[in-house]
C-alpha atoms as a PDB file:
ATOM      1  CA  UNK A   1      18.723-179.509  16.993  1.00  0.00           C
ATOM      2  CA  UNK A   2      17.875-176.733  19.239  1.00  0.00           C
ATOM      3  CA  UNK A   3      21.566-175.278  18.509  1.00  0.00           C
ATOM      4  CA  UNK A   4      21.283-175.551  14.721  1.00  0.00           C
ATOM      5  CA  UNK A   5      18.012-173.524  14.695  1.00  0.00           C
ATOM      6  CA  UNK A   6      19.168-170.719  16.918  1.00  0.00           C
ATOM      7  CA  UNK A   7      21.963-170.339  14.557  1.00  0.00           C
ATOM      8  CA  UNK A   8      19.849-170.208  12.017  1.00  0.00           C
ATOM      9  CA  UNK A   9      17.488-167.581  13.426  1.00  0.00           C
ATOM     10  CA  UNK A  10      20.514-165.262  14.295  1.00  0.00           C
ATOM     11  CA  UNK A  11      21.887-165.738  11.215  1.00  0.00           C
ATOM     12  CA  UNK A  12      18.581-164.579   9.489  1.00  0.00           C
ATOM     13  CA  UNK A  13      18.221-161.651  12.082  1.00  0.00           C
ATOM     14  CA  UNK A  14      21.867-160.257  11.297  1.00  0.00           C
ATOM     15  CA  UNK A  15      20.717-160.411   7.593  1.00  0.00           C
ATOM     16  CA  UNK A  16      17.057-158.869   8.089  1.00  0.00           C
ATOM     17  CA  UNK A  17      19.179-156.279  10.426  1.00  0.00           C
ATOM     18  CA  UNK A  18      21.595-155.633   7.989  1.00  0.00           C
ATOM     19  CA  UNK A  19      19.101-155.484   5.053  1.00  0.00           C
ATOM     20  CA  UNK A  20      16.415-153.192   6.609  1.00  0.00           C
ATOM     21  CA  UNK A  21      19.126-150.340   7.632  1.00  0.00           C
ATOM     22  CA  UNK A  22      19.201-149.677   3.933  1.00  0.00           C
ATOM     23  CA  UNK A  23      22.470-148.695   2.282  1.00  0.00           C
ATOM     24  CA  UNK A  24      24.730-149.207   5.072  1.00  0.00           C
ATOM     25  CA  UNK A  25      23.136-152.779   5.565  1.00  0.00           C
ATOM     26  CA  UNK A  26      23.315-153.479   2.065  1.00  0.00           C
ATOM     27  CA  UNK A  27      27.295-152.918   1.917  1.00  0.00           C
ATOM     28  CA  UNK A  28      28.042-154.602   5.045  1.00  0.00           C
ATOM     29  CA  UNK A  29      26.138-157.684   4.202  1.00  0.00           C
ATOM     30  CA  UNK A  30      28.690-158.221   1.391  1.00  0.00           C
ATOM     31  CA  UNK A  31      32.025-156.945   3.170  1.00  0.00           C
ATOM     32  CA  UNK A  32      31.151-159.009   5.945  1.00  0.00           C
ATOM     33  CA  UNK A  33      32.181-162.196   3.601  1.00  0.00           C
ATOM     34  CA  UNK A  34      35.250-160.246   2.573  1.00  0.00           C
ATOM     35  CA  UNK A  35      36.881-160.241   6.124  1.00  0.00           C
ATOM     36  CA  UNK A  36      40.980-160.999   6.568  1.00  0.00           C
ATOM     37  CA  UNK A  37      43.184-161.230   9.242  1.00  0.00           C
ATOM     38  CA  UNK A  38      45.005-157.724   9.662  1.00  0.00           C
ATOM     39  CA  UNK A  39      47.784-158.962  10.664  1.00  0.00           C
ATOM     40  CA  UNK A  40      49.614-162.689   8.667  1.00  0.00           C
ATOM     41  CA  UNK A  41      52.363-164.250  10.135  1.00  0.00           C
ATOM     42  CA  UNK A  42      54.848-166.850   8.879  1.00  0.00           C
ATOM     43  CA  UNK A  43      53.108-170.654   8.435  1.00  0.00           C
ATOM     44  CA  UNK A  44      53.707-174.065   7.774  1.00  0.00           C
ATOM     45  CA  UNK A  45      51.616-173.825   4.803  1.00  0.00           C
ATOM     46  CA  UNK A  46      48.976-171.662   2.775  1.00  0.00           C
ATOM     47  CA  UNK A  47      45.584-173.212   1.631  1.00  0.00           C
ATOM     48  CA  UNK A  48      44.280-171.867  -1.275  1.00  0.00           C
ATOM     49  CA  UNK A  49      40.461-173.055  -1.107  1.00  0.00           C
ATOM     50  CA  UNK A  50      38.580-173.984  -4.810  1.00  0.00           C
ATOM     51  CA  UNK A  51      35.504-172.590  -6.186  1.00  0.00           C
ATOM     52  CA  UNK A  52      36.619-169.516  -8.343  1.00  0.00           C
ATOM     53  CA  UNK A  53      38.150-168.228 -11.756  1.00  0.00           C
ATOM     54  CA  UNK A  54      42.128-167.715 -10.493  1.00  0.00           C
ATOM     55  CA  UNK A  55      41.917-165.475  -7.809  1.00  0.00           C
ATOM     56  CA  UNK A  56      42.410-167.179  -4.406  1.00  0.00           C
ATOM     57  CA  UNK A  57      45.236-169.153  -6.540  1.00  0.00           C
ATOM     58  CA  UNK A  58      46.937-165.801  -7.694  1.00  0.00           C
ATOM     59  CA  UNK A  59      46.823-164.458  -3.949  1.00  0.00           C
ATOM     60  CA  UNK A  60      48.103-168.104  -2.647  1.00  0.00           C
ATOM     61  CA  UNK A  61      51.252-167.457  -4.442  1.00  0.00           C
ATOM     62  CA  UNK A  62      51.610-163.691  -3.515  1.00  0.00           C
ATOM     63  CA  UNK A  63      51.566-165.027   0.029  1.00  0.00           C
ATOM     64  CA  UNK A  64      54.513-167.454  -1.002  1.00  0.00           C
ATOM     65  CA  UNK A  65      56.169-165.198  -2.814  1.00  0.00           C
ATOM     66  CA  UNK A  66      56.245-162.502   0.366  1.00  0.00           C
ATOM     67  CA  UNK A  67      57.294-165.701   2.502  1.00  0.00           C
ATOM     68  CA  UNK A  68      54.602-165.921   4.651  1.00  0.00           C
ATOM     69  CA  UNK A  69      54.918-170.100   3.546  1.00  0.00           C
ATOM     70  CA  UNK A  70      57.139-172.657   2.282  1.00  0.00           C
ATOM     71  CA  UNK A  71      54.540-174.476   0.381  1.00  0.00           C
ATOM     72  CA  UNK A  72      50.613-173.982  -1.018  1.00  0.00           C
ATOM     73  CA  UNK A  73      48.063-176.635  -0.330  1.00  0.00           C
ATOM     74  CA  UNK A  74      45.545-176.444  -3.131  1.00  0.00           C
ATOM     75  CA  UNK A  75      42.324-177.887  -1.895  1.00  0.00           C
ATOM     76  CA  UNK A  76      39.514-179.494  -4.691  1.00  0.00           C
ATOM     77  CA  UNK A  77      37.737-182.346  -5.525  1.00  0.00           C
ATOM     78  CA  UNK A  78      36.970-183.707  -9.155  1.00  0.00           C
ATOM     79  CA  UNK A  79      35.890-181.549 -11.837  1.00  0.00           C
ATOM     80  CA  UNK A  80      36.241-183.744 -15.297  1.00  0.00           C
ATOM     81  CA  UNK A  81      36.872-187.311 -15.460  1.00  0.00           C
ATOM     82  CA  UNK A  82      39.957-187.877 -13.578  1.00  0.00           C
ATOM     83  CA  UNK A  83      41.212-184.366 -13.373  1.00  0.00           C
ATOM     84  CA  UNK A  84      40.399-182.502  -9.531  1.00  0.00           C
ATOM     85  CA  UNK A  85      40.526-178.587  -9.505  1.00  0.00           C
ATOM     86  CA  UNK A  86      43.054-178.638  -7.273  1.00  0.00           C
ATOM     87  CA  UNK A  87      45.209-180.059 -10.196  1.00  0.00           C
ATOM     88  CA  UNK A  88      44.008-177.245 -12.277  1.00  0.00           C
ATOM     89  CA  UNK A  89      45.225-174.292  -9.568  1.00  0.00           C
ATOM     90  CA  UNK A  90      48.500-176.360  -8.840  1.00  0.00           C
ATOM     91  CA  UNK A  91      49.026-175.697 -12.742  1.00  0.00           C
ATOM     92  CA  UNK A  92      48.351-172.247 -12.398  1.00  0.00           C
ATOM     93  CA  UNK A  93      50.231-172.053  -9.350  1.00  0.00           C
ATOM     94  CA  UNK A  94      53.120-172.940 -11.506  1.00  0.00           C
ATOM     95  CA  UNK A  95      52.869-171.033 -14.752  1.00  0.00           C
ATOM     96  CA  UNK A  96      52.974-168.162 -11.959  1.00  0.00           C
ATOM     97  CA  UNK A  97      56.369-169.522 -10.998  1.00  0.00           C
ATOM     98  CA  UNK A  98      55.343-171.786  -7.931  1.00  0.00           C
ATOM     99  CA  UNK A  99      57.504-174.849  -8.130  1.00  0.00           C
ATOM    100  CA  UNK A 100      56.018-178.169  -7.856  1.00  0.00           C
ATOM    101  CA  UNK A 101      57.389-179.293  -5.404  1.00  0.00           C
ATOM    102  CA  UNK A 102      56.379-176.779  -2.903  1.00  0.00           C
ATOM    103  CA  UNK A 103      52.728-177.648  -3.990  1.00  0.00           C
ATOM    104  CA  UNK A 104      50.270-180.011  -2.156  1.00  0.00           C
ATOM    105  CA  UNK A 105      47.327-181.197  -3.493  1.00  0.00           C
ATOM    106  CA  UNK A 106      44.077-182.440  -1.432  1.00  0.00           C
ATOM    107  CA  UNK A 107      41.337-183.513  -4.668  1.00  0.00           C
ATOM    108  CA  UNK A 108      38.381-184.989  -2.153  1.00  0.00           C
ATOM    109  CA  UNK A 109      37.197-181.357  -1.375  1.00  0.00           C
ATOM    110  CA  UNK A 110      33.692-180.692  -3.322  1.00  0.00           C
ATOM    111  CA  UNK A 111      32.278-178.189  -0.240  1.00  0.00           C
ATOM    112  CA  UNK A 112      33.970-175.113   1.408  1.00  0.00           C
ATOM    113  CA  UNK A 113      32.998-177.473   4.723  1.00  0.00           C
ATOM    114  CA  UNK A 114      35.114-180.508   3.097  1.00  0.00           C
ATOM    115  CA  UNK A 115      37.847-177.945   1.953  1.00  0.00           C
ATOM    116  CA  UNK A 116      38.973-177.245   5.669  1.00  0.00           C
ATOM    117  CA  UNK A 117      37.917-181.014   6.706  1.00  0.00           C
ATOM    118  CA  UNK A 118      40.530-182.038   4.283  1.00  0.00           C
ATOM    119  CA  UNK A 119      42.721-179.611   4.925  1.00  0.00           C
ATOM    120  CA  UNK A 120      42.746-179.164   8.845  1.00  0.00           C
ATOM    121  CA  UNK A 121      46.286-180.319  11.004  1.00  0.00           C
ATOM    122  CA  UNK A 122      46.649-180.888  14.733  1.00  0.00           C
ATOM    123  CA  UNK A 123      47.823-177.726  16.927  1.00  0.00           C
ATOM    124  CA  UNK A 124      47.497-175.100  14.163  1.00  0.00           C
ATOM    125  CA  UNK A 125      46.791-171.608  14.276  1.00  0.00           C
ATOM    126  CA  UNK A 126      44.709-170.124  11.317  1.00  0.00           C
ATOM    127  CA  UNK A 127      44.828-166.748   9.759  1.00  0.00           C
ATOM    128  CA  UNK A 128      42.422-165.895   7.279  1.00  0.00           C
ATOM    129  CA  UNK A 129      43.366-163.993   3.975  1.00  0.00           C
ATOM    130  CA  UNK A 130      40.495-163.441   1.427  1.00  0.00           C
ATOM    131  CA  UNK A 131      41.407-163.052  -2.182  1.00  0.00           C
ATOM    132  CA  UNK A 132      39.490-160.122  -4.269  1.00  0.00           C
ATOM    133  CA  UNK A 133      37.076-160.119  -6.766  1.00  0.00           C
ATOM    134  CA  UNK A 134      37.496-157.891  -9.465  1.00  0.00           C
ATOM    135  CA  UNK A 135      34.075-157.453 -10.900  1.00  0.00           C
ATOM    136  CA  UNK A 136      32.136-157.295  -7.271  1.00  0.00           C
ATOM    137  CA  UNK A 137      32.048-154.257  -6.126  1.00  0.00           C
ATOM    138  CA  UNK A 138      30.852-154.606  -2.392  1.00  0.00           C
ATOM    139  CA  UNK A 139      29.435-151.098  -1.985  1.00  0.00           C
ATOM    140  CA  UNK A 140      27.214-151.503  -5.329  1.00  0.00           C
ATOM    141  CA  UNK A 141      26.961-155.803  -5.350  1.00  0.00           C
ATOM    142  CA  UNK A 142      23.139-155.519  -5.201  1.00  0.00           C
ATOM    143  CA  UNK A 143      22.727-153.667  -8.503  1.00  0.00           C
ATOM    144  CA  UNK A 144      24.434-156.443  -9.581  1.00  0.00           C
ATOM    145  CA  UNK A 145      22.613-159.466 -11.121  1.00  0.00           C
ATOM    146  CA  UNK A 146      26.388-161.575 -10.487  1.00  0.00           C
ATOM    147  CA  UNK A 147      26.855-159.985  -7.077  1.00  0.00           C
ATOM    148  CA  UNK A 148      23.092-160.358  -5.976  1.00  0.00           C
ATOM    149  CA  UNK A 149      23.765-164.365  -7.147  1.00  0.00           C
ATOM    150  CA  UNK A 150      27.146-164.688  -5.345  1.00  0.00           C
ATOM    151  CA  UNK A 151      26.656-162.938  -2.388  1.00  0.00           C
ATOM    152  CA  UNK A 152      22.897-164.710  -2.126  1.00  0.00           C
ATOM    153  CA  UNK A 153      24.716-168.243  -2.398  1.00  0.00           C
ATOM    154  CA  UNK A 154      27.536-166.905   0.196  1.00  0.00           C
ATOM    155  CA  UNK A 155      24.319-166.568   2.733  1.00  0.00           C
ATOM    156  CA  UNK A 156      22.785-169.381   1.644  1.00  0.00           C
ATOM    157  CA  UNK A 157      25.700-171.618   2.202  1.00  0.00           C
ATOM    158  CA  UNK A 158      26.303-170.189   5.718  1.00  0.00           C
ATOM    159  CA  UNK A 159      22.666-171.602   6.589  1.00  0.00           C
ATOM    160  CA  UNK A 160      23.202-174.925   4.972  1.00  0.00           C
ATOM    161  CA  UNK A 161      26.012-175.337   7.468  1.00  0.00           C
ATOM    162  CA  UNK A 162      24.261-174.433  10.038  1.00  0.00           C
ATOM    163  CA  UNK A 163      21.667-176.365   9.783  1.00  0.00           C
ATOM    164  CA  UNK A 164      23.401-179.627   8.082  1.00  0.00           C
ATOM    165  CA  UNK A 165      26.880-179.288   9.998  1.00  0.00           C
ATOM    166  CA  UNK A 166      25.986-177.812  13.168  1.00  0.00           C
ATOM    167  CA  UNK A 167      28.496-174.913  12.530  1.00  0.00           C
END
Protein backbone atom coordinates (compact mmCIF):
# COMPACT_ATOMS: atom_id res chain seq x y z
CA UNK A 1 0.00 0.00 0.00
CA UNK A 2 2.70 2.22 1.11
CA UNK A 3 4.34 1.73 -2.54
CA UNK A 4 1.14 2.51 -4.45
CA UNK A 5 0.71 5.86 -2.60
CA UNK A 6 4.24 7.09 -3.03
CA UNK A 7 3.73 6.53 -6.63
CA UNK A 8 0.94 8.29 -6.55
CA UNK A 9 2.29 11.35 -4.74
CA UNK A 10 5.30 11.54 -7.22
CA UNK A 11 3.24 11.16 -9.90
CA UNK A 12 1.07 14.19 -8.76
CA UNK A 13 4.32 16.21 -7.86
CA UNK A 14 5.87 15.70 -11.49
CA UNK A 15 2.43 17.00 -12.73
CA UNK A 16 2.02 20.03 -10.14
CA UNK A 17 5.93 20.57 -11.17
CA UNK A 18 5.33 20.44 -14.60
CA UNK A 19 2.08 22.50 -14.47
CA UNK A 20 3.26 25.41 -12.23
CA UNK A 21 6.51 26.17 -14.54
CA UNK A 22 3.97 27.53 -16.95
CA UNK A 23 4.49 27.06 -20.67
CA UNK A 24 7.36 24.85 -20.61
CA UNK A 25 5.42 22.58 -18.04
CA UNK A 26 2.43 22.71 -20.00
CA UNK A 27 4.23 21.19 -23.26
CA UNK A 28 6.19 18.70 -21.50
CA UNK A 29 3.30 17.29 -19.62
CA UNK A 30 1.91 16.20 -23.02
CA UNK A 31 5.28 15.16 -24.89
CA UNK A 32 6.12 13.25 -21.99
CA UNK A 33 3.22 10.62 -23.18
CA UNK A 34 4.60 10.91 -26.68
CA UNK A 35 8.05 9.28 -25.85
CA UNK A 36 9.74 6.47 -28.46
CA UNK A 37 12.64 4.54 -28.50
CA UNK A 38 15.36 6.44 -30.69
CA UNK A 39 16.71 3.77 -31.83
CA UNK A 40 14.17 0.20 -33.25
CA UNK A 41 15.72 -2.83 -34.00
CA UNK A 42 14.55 -5.96 -35.83
CA UNK A 43 11.71 -8.14 -33.63
CA UNK A 44 9.84 -11.12 -33.44
CA UNK A 45 6.77 -9.18 -33.66
CA UNK A 46 5.11 -5.58 -33.49
CA UNK A 47 2.08 -4.89 -31.13
CA UNK A 48 -0.10 -2.44 -32.24
CA UNK A 49 -2.10 -1.53 -28.90
CA UNK A 50 -6.21 -0.50 -29.35
CA UNK A 51 -7.90 2.53 -28.25
CA UNK A 52 -7.69 5.02 -31.27
CA UNK A 53 -9.11 6.09 -34.80
CA UNK A 54 -6.24 4.21 -37.22
CA UNK A 55 -3.19 5.56 -36.18
CA UNK A 56 -1.12 3.12 -34.06
CA UNK A 57 -2.54 0.53 -36.84
CA UNK A 58 -1.17 2.72 -39.81
CA UNK A 59 2.34 3.03 -37.95
CA UNK A 60 2.18 -0.94 -37.06
CA UNK A 61 2.38 -1.59 -40.68
CA UNK A 62 5.02 1.14 -41.54
CA UNK A 63 7.14 -0.76 -39.05
CA UNK A 64 6.42 -4.03 -41.14
CA UNK A 65 6.75 -2.58 -44.13
CA UNK A 66 10.52 -1.11 -43.15
CA UNK A 67 11.13 -4.79 -41.73
CA UNK A 68 11.59 -4.10 -38.38
CA UNK A 69 8.90 -7.48 -38.00
CA UNK A 70 7.64 -10.44 -39.65
CA UNK A 71 4.22 -10.20 -38.24
CA UNK A 72 1.74 -7.47 -36.24
CA UNK A 73 -0.02 -8.54 -33.11
CA UNK A 74 -3.16 -6.46 -32.89
CA UNK A 75 -4.21 -6.31 -29.31
CA UNK A 76 -8.31 -5.58 -28.33
CA UNK A 77 -11.03 -6.85 -26.61
CA UNK A 78 -14.82 -6.77 -27.73
CA UNK A 79 -16.35 -3.81 -29.12
CA UNK A 80 -19.93 -5.02 -30.74
CA UNK A 81 -21.47 -8.27 -30.24
CA UNK A 82 -18.98 -10.73 -31.30
CA UNK A 83 -16.66 -8.50 -33.19
CA UNK A 84 -13.13 -7.42 -30.90
CA UNK A 85 -11.22 -4.24 -32.16
CA UNK A 86 -8.46 -6.07 -32.76
CA UNK A 87 -10.51 -7.68 -35.66
CA UNK A 88 -11.32 -4.26 -36.81
CA UNK A 89 -7.31 -3.04 -37.04
CA UNK A 90 -6.36 -6.59 -38.47
CA UNK A 91 -8.88 -5.41 -41.34
CA UNK A 92 -7.27 -2.28 -41.67
CA UNK A 93 -4.02 -3.77 -41.38
CA UNK A 94 -4.92 -5.48 -44.55
CA UNK A 95 -6.67 -3.03 -46.82
CA UNK A 96 -3.10 -1.33 -46.14
CA UNK A 97 -1.58 -4.41 -47.73
CA UNK A 98 -0.67 -6.47 -44.49
CA UNK A 99 -1.37 -10.06 -45.32
CA UNK A 100 -3.32 -12.13 -43.04
CA UNK A 101 -1.37 -14.32 -42.31
CA UNK A 102 1.34 -12.29 -40.85
CA UNK A 103 -1.42 -10.91 -38.46
CA UNK A 104 -2.11 -12.05 -34.82
CA UNK A 105 -4.93 -11.23 -33.02
CA UNK A 106 -5.25 -11.09 -28.99
CA UNK A 107 -9.42 -9.85 -28.48
CA UNK A 108 -9.37 -10.15 -24.34
CA UNK A 109 -7.55 -6.71 -24.08
CA UNK A 110 -10.21 -3.93 -22.77
CA UNK A 111 -7.22 -1.84 -20.66
CA UNK A 112 -3.79 -0.52 -21.91
CA UNK A 113 -2.71 -2.75 -18.54
CA UNK A 114 -4.53 -5.97 -20.17
CA UNK A 115 -3.09 -4.97 -23.67
CA UNK A 116 0.61 -5.81 -22.57
CA UNK A 117 -0.78 -8.64 -20.03
CA UNK A 118 -2.07 -10.26 -23.11
CA UNK A 119 0.47 -9.50 -25.12
CA UNK A 120 3.75 -10.04 -22.99
CA UNK A 121 6.36 -13.29 -24.06
CA UNK A 122 9.16 -14.80 -22.00
CA UNK A 123 12.84 -13.27 -22.56
CA UNK A 124 11.77 -10.29 -24.71
CA UNK A 125 13.20 -7.06 -25.17
CA UNK A 126 10.73 -4.09 -25.76
CA UNK A 127 11.14 -0.99 -27.78
CA UNK A 128 8.60 1.50 -27.66
CA UNK A 129 7.31 3.36 -30.87
CA UNK A 130 4.39 5.86 -30.35
CA UNK A 131 2.13 6.55 -33.25
CA UNK A 132 1.08 10.43 -33.90
CA UNK A 133 -1.87 12.23 -33.53
CA UNK A 134 -2.76 14.48 -36.09
CA UNK A 135 -5.09 16.91 -34.47
CA UNK A 136 -2.99 17.20 -30.94
CA UNK A 137 -0.71 19.50 -31.13
CA UNK A 138 1.55 18.97 -27.94
CA UNK A 139 2.92 22.51 -27.70
CA UNK A 140 -0.80 24.06 -27.84
CA UNK A 141 -2.93 20.62 -26.36
CA UNK A 142 -4.27 22.76 -23.48
CA UNK A 143 -6.15 25.27 -25.64
CA UNK A 144 -7.58 22.34 -26.72
CA UNK A 145 -10.95 21.11 -25.33
CA UNK A 146 -9.88 17.29 -27.18
CA UNK A 147 -6.28 17.60 -26.03
CA UNK A 148 -7.16 18.95 -22.43
CA UNK A 149 -9.67 15.54 -22.42
CA UNK A 150 -7.01 13.15 -23.82
CA UNK A 151 -4.09 14.17 -22.26
CA UNK A 152 -6.27 14.55 -18.73
CA UNK A 153 -7.38 10.75 -19.20
CA UNK A 154 -3.56 9.84 -20.23
CA UNK A 155 -2.76 11.17 -16.42
CA UNK A 156 -5.56 9.86 -15.05
CA UNK A 157 -4.96 6.40 -16.25
CA UNK A 158 -1.30 6.47 -15.09
CA UNK A 159 -2.79 6.95 -11.41
CA UNK A 160 -5.38 4.29 -11.76
CA UNK A 161 -2.46 1.95 -12.30
CA UNK A 162 -0.76 3.00 -9.76
CA UNK A 163 -2.94 2.77 -7.37
CA UNK A 164 -5.07 -0.43 -8.68
CA UNK A 165 -1.98 -2.36 -10.30
CA UNK A 166 0.82 -1.40 -8.22
CA UNK A 167 2.72 -0.12 -11.36
Amino acid sequence: MYRKRLGLVVLAGLFLFLLTTKNLGLKSIARWLMLSDKDLHPADVIIVLSGEQGERVATGVKLYQEGLAPRLLMTGGPVEWNVAEADIMAEQAKFLGVPEKDIVLEKRATSTYENALYSRGSGIRLSFYGAEDPWLDPTRWWLQDRGIEVVGLEYFKLAWYVIHNGI
